[in-house]
C-alpha atoms as a PDB file:
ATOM      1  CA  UNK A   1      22.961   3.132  19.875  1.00  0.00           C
ATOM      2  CA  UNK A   2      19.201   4.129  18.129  1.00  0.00           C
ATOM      3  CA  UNK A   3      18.397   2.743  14.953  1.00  0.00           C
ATOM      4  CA  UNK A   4      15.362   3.422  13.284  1.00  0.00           C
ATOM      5  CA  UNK A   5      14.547   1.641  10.051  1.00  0.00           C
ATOM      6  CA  UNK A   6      11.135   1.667   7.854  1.00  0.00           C
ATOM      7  CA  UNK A   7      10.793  -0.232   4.262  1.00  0.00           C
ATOM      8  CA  UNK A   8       8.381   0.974   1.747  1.00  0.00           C
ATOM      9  CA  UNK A   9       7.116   0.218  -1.301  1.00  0.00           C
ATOM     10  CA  UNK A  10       6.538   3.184  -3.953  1.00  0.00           C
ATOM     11  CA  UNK A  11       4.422   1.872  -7.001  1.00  0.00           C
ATOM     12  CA  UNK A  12       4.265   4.704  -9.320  1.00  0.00           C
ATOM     13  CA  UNK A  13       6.987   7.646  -9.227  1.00  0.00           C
ATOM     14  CA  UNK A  14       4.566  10.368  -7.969  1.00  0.00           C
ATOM     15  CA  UNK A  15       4.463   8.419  -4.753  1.00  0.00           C
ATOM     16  CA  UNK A  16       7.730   8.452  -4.548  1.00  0.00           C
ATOM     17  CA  UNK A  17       7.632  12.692  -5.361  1.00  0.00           C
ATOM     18  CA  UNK A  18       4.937  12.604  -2.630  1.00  0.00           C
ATOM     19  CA  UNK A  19       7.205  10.940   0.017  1.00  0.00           C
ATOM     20  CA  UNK A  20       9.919  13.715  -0.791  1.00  0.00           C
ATOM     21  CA  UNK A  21       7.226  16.303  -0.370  1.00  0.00           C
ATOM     22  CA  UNK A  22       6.823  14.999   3.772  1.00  0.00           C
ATOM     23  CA  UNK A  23      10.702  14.800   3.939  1.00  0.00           C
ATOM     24  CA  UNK A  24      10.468  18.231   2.363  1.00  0.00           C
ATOM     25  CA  UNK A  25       8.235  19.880   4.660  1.00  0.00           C
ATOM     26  CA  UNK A  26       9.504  18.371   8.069  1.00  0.00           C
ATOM     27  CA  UNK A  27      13.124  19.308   7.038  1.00  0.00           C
ATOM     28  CA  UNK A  28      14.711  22.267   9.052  1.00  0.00           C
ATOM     29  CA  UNK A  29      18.498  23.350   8.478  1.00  0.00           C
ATOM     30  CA  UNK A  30      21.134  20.482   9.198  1.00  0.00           C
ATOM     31  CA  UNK A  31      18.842  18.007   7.405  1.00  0.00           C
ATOM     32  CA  UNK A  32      21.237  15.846   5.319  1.00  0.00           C
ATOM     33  CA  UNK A  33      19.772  13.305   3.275  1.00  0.00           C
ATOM     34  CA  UNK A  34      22.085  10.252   2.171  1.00  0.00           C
ATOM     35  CA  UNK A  35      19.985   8.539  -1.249  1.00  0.00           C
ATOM     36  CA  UNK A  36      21.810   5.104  -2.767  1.00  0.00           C
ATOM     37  CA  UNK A  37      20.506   2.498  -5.347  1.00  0.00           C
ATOM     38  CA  UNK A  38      20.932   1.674  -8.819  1.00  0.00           C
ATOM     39  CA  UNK A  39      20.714   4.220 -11.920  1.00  0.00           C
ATOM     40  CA  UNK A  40      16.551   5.211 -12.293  1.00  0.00           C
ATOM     41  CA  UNK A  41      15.389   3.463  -9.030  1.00  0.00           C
ATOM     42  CA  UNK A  42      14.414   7.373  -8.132  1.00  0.00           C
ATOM     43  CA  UNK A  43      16.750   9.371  -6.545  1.00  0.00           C
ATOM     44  CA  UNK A  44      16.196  12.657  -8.004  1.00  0.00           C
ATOM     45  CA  UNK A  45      12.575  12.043  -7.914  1.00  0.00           C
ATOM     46  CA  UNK A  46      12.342  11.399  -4.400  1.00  0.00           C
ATOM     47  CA  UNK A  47      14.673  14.871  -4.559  1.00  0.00           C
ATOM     48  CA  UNK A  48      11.936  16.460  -6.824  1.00  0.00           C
ATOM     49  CA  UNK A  49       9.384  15.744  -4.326  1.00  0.00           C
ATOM     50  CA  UNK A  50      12.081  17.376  -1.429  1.00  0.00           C
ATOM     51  CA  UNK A  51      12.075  20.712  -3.027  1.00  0.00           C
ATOM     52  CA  UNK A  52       8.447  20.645  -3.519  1.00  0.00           C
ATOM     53  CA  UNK A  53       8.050  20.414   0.107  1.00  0.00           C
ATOM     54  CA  UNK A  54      10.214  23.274   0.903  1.00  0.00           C
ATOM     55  CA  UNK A  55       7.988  25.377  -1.084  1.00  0.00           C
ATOM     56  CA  UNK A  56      10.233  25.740  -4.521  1.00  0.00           C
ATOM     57  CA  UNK A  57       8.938  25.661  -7.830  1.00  0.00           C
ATOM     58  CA  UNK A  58      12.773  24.446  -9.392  1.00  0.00           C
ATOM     59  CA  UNK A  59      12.865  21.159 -10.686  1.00  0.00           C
ATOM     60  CA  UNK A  60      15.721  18.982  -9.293  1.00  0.00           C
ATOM     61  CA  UNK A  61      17.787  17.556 -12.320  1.00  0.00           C
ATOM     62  CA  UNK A  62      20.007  14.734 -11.964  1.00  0.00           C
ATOM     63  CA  UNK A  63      23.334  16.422 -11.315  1.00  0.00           C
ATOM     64  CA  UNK A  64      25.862  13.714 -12.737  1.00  0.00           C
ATOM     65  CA  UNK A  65      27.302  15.953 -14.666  1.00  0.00           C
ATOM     66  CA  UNK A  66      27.582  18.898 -11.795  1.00  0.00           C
ATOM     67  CA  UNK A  67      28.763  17.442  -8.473  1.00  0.00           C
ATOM     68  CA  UNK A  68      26.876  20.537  -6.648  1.00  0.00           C
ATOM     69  CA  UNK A  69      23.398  22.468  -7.727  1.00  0.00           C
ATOM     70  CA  UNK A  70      22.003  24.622  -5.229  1.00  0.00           C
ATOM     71  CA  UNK A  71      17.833  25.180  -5.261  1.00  0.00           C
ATOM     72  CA  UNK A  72      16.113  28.025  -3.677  1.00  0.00           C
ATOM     73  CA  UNK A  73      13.672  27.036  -1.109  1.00  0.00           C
ATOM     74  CA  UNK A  74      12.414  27.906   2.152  1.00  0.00           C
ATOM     75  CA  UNK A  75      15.516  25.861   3.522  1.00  0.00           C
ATOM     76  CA  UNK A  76      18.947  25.982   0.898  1.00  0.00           C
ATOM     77  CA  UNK A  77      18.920  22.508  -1.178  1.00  0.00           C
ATOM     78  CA  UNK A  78      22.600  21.239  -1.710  1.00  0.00           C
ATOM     79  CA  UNK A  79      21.782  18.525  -3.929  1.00  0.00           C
ATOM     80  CA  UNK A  80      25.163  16.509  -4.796  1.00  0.00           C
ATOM     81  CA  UNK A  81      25.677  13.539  -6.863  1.00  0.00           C
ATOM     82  CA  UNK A  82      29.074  11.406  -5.984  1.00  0.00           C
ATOM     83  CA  UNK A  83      28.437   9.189  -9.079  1.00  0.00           C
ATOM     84  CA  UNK A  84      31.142   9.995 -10.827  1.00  0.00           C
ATOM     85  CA  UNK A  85      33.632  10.633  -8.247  1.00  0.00           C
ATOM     86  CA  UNK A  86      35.910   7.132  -7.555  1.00  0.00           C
ATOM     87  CA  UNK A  87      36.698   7.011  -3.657  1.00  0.00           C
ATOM     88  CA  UNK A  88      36.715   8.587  -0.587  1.00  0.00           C
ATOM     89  CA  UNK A  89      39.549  10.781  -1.361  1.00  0.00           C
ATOM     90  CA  UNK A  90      37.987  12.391  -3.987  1.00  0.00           C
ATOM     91  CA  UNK A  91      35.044  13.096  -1.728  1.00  0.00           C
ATOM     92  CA  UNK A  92      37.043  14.196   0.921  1.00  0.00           C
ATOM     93  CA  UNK A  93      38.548  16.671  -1.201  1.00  0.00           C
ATOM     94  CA  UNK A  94      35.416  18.867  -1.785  1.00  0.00           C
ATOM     95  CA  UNK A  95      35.340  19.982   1.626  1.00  0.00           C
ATOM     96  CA  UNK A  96      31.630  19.173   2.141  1.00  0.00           C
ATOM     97  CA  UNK A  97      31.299  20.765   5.686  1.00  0.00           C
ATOM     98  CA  UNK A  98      30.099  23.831   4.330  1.00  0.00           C
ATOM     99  CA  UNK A  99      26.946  22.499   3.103  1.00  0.00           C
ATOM    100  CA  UNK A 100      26.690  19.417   5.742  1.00  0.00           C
ATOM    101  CA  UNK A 101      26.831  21.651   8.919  1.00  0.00           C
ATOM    102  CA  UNK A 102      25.404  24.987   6.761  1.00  0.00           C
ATOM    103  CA  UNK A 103      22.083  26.859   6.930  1.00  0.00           C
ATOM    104  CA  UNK A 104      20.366  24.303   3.759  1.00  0.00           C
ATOM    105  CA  UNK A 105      19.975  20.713   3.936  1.00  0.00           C
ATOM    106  CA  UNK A 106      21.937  18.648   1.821  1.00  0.00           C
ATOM    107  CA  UNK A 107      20.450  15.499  -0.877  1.00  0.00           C
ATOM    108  CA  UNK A 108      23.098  13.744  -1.961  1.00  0.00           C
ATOM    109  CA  UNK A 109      22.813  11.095  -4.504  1.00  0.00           C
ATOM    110  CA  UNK A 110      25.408   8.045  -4.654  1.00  0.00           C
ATOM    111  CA  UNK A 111      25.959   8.972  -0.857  1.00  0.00           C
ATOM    112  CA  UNK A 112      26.665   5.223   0.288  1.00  0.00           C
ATOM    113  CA  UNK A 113      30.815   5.331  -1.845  1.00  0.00           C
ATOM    114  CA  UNK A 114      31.706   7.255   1.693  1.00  0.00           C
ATOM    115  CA  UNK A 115      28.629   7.137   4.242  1.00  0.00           C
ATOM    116  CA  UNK A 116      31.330   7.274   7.370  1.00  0.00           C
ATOM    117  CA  UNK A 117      31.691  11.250   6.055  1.00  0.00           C
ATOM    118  CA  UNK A 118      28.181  12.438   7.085  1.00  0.00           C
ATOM    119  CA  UNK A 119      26.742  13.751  10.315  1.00  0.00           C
ATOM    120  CA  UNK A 120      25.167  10.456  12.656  1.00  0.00           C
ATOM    121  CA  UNK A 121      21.670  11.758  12.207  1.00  0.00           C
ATOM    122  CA  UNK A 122      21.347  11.767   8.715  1.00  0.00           C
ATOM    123  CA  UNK A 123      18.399   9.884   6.692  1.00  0.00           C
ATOM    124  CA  UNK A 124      19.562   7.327   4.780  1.00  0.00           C
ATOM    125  CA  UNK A 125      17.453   5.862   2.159  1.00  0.00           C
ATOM    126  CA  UNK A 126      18.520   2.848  -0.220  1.00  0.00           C
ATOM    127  CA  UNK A 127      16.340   2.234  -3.262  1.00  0.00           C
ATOM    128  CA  UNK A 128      15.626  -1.004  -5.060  1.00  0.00           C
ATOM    129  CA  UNK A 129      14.122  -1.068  -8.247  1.00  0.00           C
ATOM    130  CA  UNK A 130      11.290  -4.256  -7.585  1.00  0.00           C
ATOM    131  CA  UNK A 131      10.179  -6.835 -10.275  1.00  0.00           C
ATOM    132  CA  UNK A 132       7.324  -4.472 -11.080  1.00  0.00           C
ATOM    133  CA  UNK A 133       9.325  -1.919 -13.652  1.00  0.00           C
ATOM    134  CA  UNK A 134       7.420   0.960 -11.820  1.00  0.00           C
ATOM    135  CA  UNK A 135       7.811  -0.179  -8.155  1.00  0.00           C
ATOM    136  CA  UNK A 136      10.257   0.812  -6.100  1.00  0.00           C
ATOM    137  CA  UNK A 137      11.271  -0.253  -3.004  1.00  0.00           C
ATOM    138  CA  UNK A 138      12.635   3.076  -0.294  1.00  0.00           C
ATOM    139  CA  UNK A 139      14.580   1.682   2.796  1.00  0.00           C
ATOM    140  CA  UNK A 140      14.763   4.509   5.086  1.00  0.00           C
ATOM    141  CA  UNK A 141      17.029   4.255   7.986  1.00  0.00           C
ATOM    142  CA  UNK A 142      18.756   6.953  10.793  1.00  0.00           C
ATOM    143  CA  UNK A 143      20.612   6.510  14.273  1.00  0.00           C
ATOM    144  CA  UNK A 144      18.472   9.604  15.210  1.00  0.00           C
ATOM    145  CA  UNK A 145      15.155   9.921  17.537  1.00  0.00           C
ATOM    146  CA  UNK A 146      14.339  13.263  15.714  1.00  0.00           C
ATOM    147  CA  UNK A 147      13.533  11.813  12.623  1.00  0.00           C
ATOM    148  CA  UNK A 148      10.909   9.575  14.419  1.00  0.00           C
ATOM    149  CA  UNK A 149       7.723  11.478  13.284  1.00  0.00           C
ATOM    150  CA  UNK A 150       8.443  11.830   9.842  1.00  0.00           C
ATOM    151  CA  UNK A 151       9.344   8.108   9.584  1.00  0.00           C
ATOM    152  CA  UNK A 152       5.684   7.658  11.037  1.00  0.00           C
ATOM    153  CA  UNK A 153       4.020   9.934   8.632  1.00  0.00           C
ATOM    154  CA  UNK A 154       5.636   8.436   5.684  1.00  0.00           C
ATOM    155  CA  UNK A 155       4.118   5.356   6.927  1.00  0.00           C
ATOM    156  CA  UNK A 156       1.330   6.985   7.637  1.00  0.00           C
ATOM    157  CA  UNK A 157       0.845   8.394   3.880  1.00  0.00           C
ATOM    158  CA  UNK A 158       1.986   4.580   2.359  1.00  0.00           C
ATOM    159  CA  UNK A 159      -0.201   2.890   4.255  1.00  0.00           C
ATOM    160  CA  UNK A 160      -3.711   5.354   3.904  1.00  0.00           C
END
């Protein structure tokens, strides 16, 4: 089985909007984005930075309070947050295939309390809030070849 894995380190939180903005503008319909880490390591900024990318001038908002928000873009933005929801069943029950297999790509925050419910190819990227208050540390990993070049640009932009 393909794994692909890159680590990188964000120091300020408009890198981390700018790394959305290259997820943003390589994503293409079926995109599903799975984010996990600890309360403000930078999910919905790296989400910020997503729309962005696809062109939309909405600001993503943390949606803890609304388990779905949809964005207009040039691609549909489903961006979920499974914070408050307890376990899988609860998950299960909001019949996600709609948005997972739909005609947007999907951001979902708090992804990792059921990762065995998402399409093989999705991005999955961990954050860990470093030492540094303002750096963060993005794992991004996928069992996919097609997210090879984008994996390579983000490298590409952390490392120029």
């Amino acid at each position: 089985m393909y794994k692909s894995q890159s680590t990188l380190i964000s120091t300020h939180e408009d890198i981390t909007v700018d790394l959305g903005k290259i997820l943003g503008k390589s994503s293409m319909p079926g995109d599903v984005y799975l984010l996990s880490g600890d309360l403000g390591s930078g999910k919905t900024r790296l989400t910020q930075g997503i729309l962005k990318g696809l062109g939309s001038s909405e600001l993503a908002r943390s949606p803890t309070f609304v388990l779905v928000t949809e964005y207009e873009a040039r691609i549909p933005v489903y961006h979920m947050d499974f914070y408050r929801l307890d376990d899988h069943v609860s998950i299960e029950r909001m019949q996600l295939d709609e948005y997972l297999y739909g005609d947007g790509i999907c951001v979902i925050e708090w992804a990792n309390k059921s990762l065995d419910m998402f399409p093989e190819d999705s991005i999955k990227i961990h954050f860990d809030i470093s030492k540094a208050e303002s750096e963060r540390q993005l794992t991004f990993s996928t069992n996919s070849t097609k997210h090879s070049e984008v994996f390579s640009e983000l490298e590409r932009y952390i490392d120029s």
